[in-house]
C-alpha atoms as a PDB file:
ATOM      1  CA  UNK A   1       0.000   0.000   0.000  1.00  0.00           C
ATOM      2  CA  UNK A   2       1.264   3.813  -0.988  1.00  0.00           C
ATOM      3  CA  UNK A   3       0.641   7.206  -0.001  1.00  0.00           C
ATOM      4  CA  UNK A   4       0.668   9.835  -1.900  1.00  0.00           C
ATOM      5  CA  UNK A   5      -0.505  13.647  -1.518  1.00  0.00           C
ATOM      6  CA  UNK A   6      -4.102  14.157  -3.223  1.00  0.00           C
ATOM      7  CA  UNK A   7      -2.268  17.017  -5.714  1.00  0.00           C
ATOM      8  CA  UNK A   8      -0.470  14.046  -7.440  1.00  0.00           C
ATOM      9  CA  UNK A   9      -3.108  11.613  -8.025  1.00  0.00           C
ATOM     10  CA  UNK A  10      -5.873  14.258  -9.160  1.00  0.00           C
ATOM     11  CA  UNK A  11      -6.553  17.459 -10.430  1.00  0.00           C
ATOM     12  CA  UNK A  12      -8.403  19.957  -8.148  1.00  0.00           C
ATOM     13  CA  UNK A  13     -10.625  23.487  -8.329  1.00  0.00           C
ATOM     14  CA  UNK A  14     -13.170  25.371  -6.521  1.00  0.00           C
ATOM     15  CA  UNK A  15     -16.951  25.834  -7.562  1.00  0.00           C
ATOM     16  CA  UNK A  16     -18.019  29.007  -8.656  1.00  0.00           C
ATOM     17  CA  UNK A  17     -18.962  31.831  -7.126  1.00  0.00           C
ATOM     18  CA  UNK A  18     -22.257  32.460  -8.573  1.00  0.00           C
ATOM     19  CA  UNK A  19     -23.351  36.263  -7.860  1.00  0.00           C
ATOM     20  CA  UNK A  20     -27.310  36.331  -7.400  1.00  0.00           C
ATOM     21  CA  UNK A  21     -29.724  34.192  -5.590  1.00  0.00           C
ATOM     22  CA  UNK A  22     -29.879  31.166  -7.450  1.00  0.00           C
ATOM     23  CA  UNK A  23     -33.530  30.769  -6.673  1.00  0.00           C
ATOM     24  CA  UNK A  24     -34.341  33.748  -8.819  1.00  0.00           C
ATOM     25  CA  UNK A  25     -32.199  33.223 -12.020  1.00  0.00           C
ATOM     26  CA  UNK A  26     -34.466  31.894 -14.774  1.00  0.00           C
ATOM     27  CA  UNK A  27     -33.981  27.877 -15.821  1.00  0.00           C
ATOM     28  CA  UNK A  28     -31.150  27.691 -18.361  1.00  0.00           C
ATOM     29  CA  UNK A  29     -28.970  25.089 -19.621  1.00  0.00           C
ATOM     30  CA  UNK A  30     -26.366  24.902 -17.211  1.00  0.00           C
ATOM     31  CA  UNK A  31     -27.679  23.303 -13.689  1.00  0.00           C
ATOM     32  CA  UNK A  32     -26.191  24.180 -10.390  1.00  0.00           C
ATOM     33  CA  UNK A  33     -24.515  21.944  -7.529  1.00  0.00           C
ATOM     34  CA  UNK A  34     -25.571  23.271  -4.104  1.00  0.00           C
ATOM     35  CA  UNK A  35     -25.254  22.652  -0.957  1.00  0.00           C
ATOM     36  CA  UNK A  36     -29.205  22.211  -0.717  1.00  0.00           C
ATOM     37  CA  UNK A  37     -28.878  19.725  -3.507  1.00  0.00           C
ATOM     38  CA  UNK A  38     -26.940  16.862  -1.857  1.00  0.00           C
ATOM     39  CA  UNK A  39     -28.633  13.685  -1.489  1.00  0.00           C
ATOM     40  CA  UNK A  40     -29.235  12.991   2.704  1.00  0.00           C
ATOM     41  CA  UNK A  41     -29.915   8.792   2.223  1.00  0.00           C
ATOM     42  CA  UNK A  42     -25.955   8.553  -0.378  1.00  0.00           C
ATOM     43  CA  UNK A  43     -23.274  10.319  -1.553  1.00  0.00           C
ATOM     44  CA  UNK A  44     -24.069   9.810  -5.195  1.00  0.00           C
ATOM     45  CA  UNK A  45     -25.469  13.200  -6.747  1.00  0.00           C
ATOM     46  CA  UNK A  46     -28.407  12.512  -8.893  1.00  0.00           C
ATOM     47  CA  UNK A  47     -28.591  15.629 -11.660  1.00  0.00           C
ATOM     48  CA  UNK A  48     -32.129  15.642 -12.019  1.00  0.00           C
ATOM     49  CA  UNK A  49     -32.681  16.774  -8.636  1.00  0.00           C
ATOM     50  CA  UNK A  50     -30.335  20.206  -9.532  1.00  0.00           C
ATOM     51  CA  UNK A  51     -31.411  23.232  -9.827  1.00  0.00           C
ATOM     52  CA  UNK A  52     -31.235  24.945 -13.517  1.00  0.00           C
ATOM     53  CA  UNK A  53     -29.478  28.653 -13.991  1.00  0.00           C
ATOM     54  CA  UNK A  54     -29.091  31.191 -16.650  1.00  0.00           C
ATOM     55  CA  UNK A  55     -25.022  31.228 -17.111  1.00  0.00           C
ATOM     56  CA  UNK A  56     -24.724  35.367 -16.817  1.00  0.00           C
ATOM     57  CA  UNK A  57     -20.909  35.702 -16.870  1.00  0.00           C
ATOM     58  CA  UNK A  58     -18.117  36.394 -19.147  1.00  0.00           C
ATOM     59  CA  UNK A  59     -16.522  33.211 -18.320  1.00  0.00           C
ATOM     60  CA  UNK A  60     -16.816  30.089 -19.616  1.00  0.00           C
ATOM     61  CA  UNK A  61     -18.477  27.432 -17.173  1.00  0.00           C
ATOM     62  CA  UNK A  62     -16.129  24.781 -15.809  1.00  0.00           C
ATOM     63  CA  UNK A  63     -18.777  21.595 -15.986  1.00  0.00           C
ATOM     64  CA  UNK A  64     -18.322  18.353 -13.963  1.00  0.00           C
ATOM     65  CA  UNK A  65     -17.199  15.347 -15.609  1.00  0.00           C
ATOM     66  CA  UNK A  66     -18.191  12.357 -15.022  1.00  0.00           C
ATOM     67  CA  UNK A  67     -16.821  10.536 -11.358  1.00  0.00           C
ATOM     68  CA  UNK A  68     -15.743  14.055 -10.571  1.00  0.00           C
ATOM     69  CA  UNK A  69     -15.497  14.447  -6.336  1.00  0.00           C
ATOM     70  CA  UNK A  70     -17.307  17.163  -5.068  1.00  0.00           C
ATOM     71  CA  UNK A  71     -15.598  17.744  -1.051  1.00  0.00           C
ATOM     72  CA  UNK A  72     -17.788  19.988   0.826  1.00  0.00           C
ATOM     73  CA  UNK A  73     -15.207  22.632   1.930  1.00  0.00           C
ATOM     74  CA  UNK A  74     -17.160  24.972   4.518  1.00  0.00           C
ATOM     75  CA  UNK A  75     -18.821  23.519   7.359  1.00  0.00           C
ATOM     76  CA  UNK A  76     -18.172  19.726   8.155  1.00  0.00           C
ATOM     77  CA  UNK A  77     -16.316  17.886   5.055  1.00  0.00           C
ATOM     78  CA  UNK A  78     -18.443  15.554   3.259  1.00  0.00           C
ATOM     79  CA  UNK A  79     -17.698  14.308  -0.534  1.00  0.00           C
ATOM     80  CA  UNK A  80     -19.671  12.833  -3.180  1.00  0.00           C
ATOM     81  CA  UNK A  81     -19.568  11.630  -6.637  1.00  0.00           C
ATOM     82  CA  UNK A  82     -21.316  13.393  -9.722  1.00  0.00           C
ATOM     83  CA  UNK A  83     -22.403  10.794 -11.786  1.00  0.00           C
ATOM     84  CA  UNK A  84     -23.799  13.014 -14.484  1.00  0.00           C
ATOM     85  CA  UNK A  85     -21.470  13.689 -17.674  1.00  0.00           C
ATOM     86  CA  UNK A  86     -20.198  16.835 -18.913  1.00  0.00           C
ATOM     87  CA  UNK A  87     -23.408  16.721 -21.484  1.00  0.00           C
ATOM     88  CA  UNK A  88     -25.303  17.321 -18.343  1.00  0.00           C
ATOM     89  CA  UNK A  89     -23.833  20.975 -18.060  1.00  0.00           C
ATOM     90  CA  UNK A  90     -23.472  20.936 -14.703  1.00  0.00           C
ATOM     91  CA  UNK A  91     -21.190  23.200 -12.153  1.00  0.00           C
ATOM     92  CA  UNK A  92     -20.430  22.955  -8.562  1.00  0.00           C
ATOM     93  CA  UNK A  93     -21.193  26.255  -6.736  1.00  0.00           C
ATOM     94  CA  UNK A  94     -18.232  27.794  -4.400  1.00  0.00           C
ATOM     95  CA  UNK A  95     -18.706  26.167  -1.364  1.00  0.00           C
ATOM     96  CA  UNK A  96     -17.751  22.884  -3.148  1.00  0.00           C
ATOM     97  CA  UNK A  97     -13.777  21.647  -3.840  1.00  0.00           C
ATOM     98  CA  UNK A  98     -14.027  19.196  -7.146  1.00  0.00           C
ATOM     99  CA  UNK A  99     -11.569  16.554  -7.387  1.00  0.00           C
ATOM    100  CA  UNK A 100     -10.597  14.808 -10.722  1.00  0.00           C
ATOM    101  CA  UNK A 101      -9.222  11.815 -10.288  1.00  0.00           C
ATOM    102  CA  UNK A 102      -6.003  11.493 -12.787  1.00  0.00           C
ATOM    103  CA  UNK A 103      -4.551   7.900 -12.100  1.00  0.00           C
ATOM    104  CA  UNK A 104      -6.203   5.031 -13.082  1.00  0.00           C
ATOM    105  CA  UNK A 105      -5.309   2.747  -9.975  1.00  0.00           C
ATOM    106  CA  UNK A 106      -7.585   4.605  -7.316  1.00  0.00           C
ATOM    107  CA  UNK A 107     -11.402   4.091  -7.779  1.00  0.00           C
ATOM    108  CA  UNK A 108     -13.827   7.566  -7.443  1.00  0.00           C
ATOM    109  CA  UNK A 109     -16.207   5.464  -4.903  1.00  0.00           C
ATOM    110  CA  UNK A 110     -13.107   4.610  -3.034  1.00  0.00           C
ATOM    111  CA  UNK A 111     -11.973   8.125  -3.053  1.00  0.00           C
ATOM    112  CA  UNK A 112     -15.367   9.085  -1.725  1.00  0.00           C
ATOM    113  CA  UNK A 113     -15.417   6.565   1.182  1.00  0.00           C
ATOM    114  CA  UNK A 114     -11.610   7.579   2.240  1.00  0.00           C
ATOM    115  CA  UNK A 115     -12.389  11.461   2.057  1.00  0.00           C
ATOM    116  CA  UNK A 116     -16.027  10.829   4.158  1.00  0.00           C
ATOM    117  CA  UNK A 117     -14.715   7.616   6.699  1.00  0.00           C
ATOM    118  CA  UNK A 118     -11.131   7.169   6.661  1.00  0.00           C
ATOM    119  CA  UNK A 119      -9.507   7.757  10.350  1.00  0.00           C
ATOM    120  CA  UNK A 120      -6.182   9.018   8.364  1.00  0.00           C
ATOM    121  CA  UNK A 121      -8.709  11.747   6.599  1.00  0.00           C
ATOM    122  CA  UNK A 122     -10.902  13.297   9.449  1.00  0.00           C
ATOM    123  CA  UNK A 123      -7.218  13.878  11.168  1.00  0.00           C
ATOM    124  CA  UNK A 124      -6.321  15.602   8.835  1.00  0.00           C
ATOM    125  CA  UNK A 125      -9.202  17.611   7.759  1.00  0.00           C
ATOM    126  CA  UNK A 126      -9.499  18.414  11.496  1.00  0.00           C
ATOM    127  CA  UNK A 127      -6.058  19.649  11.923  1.00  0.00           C
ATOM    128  CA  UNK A 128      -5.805  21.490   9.172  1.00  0.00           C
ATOM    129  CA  UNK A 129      -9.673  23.405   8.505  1.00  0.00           C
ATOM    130  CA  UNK A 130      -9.562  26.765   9.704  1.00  0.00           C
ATOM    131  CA  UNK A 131     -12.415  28.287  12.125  1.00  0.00           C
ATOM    132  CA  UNK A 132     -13.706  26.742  15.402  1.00  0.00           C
ATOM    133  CA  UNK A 133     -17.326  26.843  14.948  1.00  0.00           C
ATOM    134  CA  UNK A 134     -17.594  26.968  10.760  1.00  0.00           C
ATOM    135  CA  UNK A 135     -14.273  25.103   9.602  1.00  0.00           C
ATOM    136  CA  UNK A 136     -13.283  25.783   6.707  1.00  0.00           C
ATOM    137  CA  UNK A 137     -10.920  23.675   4.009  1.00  0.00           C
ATOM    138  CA  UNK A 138      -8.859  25.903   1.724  1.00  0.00           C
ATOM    139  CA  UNK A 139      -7.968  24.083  -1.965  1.00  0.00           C
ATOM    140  CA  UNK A 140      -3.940  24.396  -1.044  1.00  0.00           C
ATOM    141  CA  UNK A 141      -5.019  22.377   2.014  1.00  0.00           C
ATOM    142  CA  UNK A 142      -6.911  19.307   0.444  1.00  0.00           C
ATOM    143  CA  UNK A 143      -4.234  19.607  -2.098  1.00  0.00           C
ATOM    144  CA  UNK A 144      -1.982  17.872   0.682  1.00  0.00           C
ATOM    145  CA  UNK A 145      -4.155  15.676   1.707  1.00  0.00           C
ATOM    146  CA  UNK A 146      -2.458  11.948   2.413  1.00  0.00           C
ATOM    147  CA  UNK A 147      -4.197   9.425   0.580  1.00  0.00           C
ATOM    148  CA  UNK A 148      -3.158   5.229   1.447  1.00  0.00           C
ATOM    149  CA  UNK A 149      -3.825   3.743  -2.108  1.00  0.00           C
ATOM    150  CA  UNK A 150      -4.519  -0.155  -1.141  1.00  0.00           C
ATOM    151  CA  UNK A 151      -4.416  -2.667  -4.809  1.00  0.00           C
ATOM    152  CA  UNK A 152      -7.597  -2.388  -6.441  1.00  0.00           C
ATOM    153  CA  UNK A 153      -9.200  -5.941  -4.820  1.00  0.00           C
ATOM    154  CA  UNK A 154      -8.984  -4.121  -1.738  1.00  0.00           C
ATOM    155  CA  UNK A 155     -10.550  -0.844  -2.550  1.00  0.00           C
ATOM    156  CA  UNK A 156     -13.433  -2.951  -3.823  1.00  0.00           C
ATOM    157  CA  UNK A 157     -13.771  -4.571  -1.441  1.00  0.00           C
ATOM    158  CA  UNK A 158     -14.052  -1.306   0.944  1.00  0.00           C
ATOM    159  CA  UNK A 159     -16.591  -0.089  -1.232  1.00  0.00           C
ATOM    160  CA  UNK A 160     -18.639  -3.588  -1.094  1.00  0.00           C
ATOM    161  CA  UNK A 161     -18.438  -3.509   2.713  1.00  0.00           C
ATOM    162  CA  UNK A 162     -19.510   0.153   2.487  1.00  0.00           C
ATOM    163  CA  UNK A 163     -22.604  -0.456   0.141  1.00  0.00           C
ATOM    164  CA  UNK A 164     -23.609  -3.050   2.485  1.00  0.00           C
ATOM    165  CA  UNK A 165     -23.268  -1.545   5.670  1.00  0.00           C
ATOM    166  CA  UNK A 166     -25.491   1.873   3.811  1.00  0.00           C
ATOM    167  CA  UNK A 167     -28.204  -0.757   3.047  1.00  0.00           C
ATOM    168  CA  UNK A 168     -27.820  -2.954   7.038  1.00  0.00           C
ATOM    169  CA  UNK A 169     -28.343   1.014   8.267  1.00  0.00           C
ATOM    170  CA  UNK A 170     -31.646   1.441   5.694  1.00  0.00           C
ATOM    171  CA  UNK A 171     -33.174  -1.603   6.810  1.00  0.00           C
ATOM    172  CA  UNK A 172     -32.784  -0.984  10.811  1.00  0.00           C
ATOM    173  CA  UNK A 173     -34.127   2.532  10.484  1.00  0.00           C
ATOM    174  CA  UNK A 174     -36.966   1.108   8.441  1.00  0.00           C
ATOM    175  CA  UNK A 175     -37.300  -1.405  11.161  1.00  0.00           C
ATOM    176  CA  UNK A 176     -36.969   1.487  13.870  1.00  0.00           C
ATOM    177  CA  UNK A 177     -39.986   3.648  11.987  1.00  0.00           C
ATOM    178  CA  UNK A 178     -41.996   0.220  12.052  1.00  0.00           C
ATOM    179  CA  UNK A 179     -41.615  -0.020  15.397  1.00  0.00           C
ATOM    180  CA  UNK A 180     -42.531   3.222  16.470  1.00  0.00           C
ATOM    181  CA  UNK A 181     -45.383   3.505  14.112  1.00  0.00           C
ATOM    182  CA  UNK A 182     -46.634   0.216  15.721  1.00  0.00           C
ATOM    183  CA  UNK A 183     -46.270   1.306  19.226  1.00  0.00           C
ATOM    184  CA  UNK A 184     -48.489   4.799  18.774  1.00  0.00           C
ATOM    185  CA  UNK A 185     -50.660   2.769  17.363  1.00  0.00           C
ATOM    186  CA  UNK A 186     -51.064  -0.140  20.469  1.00  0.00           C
ATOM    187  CA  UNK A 187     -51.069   3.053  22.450  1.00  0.00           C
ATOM    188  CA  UNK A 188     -53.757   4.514  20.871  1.00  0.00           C
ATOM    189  CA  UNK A 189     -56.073   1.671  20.997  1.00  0.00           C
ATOM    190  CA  UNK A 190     -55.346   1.079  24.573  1.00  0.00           C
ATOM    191  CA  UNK A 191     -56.240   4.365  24.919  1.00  0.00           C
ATOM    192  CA  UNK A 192     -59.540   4.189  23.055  1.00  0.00           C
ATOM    193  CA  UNK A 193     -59.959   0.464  24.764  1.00  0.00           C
ATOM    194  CA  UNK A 194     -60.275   2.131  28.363  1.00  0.00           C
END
C-alpha cells in the first residue's frame, strides 16, 4: 500500500462563485450543484434533482465530468460523486472543492469513502480546517491531503463492505420507523380500549 498527496493523483478546483440568488435566475442550460442539492440517504449526486441557472458571466463554465469528487469545503467535510457527464452541463457552486481523479489505480467510490470515513482523513481535515465553529478547508489544504492507495481488490472490497453496511443502516431505520409507528398505534387503541 502507498501514499501519496491528493495534488499528485488528481486534479483539483473550486466551484463558482455564482453572484445572485440562485432561486431567482431563470432555468437555463447549465444546472447548479448546491449545498441544498446533496442527497441525505448517499453520496451519489443525482442531476435531475439540480437546480437549472441562466449562465450570466463572461466566463466560460467549468462543468463536472463524469466521477468528478465534489468535497464539501465549509462547514463539516463531506464528498460525493457526480455521476452526471459533462453533457449534463453541470457546475459545482463555491462552497464545493471538485476533485478529478487522474490515475487510473484509485477508484472515485473509493476516493469518496476515504475522504467521508477514513480515520487518516478526518485527522487531517481536522487539523488542518480553519475556524472553530464553521471550519473551513482551503484548496492548497486538500491539495496535501495523504491518501493510502490499497491494490484495487482491496478498494473494492471497501466499497462492497460500504454499500452493504449503507443498506444494514436502511433496513434498521426502516425497522426502527416500524416499530414506532406500531407502538403509537397499540397506544392509541389502549387508549380508546379504556
Amino acid at each position: 500500500m502507498k501514499t501519496i498527496l491528493l495534488k499528485y493523483i488528481a486534479q483539483l478546483y473550486t466551484g463558482f462563485t455564482i453572484r445572485e440568488s440562485i432561486d431567482y435566475l431563470d432555468y437555463g442550460e447549465v444546472s447548479a450543484v448546491q449545498i441544498k442539492d446533496l442527497p441525505k440517504d448517499s453520496n451519489r449526486i443525482d442531476t435531475a434533482l439540480l437546480t437549472g441557472i441562466e449562465w450570466k458571466y463572461d466566463s466560460k463554465p467549468q462543468f463536472l465530468a463524469h466521477n468528478a469528487i465534489l468535497l464539501v469545503a465549509r462547514g463539516e467535510p463531506a464528498a460525493y460523486l457526480f455521476g452526471g457527464t459533462l453533457a449534463d452541463k453541470v457546475v459545482a457552486s463555491n462552497p464545493f472543492i471538485v476533485i478529478n481523479l487522474a490515475q487510473n489505480g484509485l477508484l472515485p467510490e473509493y476516493l469518496v469513502w476515504y475522504l467521508n470515513h477514513s480515520a487518516m482523513a478526518k485527522g487531517y481535515f481536522s487539523s488542518v480546517s480553519r475556524g472553530t465553529s464553521f471550519p473551513i478547508l482551503t484548496l492548497g489544504v486538500v491539495k496535501e491531503l495523504p491518501v493510502k492507495i490499497p491494490p484495487l481488490a482491496v478498494q473494492q472490497q471497501i466499497i462492497k463492505r460500504h454499500i452493504q453496511m449503507e443498506a444494514e443502516k436502511k433496513h434498521f431505520n426502516q425497522l426502527i420507523q416500524l416499530r414506532q409507528e406500531y407502538n403509537a398505534a397499540l397506544a392509541e387503541q389502549l387508549l380508546n380500549a379504556n
